[in-house]
Protein backbone atom coordinates (compact mmCIF):
# COMPACT_ATOMS: atom_id res chain seq x y z
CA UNK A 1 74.76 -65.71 -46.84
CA UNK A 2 75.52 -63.57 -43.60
CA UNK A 3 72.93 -62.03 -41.81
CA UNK A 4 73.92 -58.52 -40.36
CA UNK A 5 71.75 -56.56 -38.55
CA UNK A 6 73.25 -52.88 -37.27
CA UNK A 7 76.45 -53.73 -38.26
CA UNK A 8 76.50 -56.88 -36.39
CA UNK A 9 76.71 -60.52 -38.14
CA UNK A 10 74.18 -62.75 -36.46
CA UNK A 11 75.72 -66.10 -36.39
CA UNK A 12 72.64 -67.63 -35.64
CA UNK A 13 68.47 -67.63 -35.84
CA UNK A 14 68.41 -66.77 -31.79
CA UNK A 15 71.22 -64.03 -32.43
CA UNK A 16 69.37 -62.33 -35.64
CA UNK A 17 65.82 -62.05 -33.38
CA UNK A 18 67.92 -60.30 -30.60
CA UNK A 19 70.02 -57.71 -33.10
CA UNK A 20 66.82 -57.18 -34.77
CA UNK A 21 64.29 -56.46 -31.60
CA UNK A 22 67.47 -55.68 -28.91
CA UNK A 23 66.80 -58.52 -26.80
CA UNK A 24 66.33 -62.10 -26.87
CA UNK A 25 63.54 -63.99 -27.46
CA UNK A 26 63.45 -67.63 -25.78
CA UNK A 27 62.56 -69.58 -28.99
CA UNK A 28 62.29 -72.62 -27.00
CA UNK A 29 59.39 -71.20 -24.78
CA UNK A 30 57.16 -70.67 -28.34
CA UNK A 31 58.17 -73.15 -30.19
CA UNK A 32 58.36 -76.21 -27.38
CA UNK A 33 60.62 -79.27 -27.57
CA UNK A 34 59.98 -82.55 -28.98
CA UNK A 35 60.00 -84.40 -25.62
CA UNK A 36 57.44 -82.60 -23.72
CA UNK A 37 54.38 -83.92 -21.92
CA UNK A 38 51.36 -82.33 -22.12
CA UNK A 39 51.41 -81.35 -19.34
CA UNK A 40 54.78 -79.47 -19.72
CA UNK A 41 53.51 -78.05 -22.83
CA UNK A 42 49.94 -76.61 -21.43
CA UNK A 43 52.00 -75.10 -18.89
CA UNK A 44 54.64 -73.62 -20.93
CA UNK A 45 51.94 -72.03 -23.47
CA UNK A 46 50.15 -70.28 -20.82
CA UNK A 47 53.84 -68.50 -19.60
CA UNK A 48 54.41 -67.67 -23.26
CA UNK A 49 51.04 -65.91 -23.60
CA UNK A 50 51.55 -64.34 -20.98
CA UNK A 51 54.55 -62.95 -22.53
CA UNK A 52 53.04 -62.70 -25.58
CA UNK A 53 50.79 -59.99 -23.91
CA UNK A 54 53.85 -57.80 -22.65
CA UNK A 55 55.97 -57.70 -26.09
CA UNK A 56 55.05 -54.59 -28.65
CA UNK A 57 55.17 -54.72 -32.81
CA UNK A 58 58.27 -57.03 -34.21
CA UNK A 59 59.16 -58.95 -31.32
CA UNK A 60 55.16 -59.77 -30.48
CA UNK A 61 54.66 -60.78 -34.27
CA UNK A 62 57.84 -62.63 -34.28
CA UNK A 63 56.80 -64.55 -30.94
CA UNK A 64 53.44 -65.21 -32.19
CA UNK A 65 54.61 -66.60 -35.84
CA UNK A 66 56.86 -69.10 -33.52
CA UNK A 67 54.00 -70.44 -31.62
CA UNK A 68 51.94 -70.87 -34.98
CA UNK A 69 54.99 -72.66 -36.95
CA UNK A 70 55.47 -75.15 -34.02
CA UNK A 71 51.89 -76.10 -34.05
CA UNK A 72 51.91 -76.42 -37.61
CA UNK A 73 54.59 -78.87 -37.54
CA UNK A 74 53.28 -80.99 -34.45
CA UNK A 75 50.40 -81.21 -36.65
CA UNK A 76 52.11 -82.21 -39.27
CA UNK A 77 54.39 -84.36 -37.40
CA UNK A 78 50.81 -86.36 -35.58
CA UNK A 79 49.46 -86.88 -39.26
CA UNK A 80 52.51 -88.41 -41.04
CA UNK A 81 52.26 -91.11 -37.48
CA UNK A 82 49.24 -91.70 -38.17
């Protein structure tokens, strides 16, 4: 299935959030990495609500529904290691 937004194919998830909201969105800032300490990850949360506060209507939803899937899954991810 190819995703085209505009005319545009978007080759991938990063490349359909900037077609559809006309710039890019750092996934990687809402959604964290696997490695980080907890530090890292306190830190990088407060930057991304920060940023969070500046976006408008798609892109802030879109940003926000990031954060909330990535928590979900650590979540998930802490209870299966359990």
């Amino acid at each position: 299935m190819k995703l085209i937004v505009a005319g545009q194919e978007a080759m991938t998830p990063a490349e359909f959030a900037e077609l559809a909201f006309g710039y890019g969105i750092d996934a990687e800032l809402f959604t964290g990495t696997e490695d980080e300490s907890a530090e890292d990850r306190q830190a990088r949360l407060d930057v991304a609500r920060e940023i969070l506060r500046d976006l408008d209507g798609p892109a802030a939803r879109f940003a926000s529904s990031l954060m909330r899937t990535a928590e979900r899954r650590r979540v998930l991810t802490w209870k299966v290691a359990a």
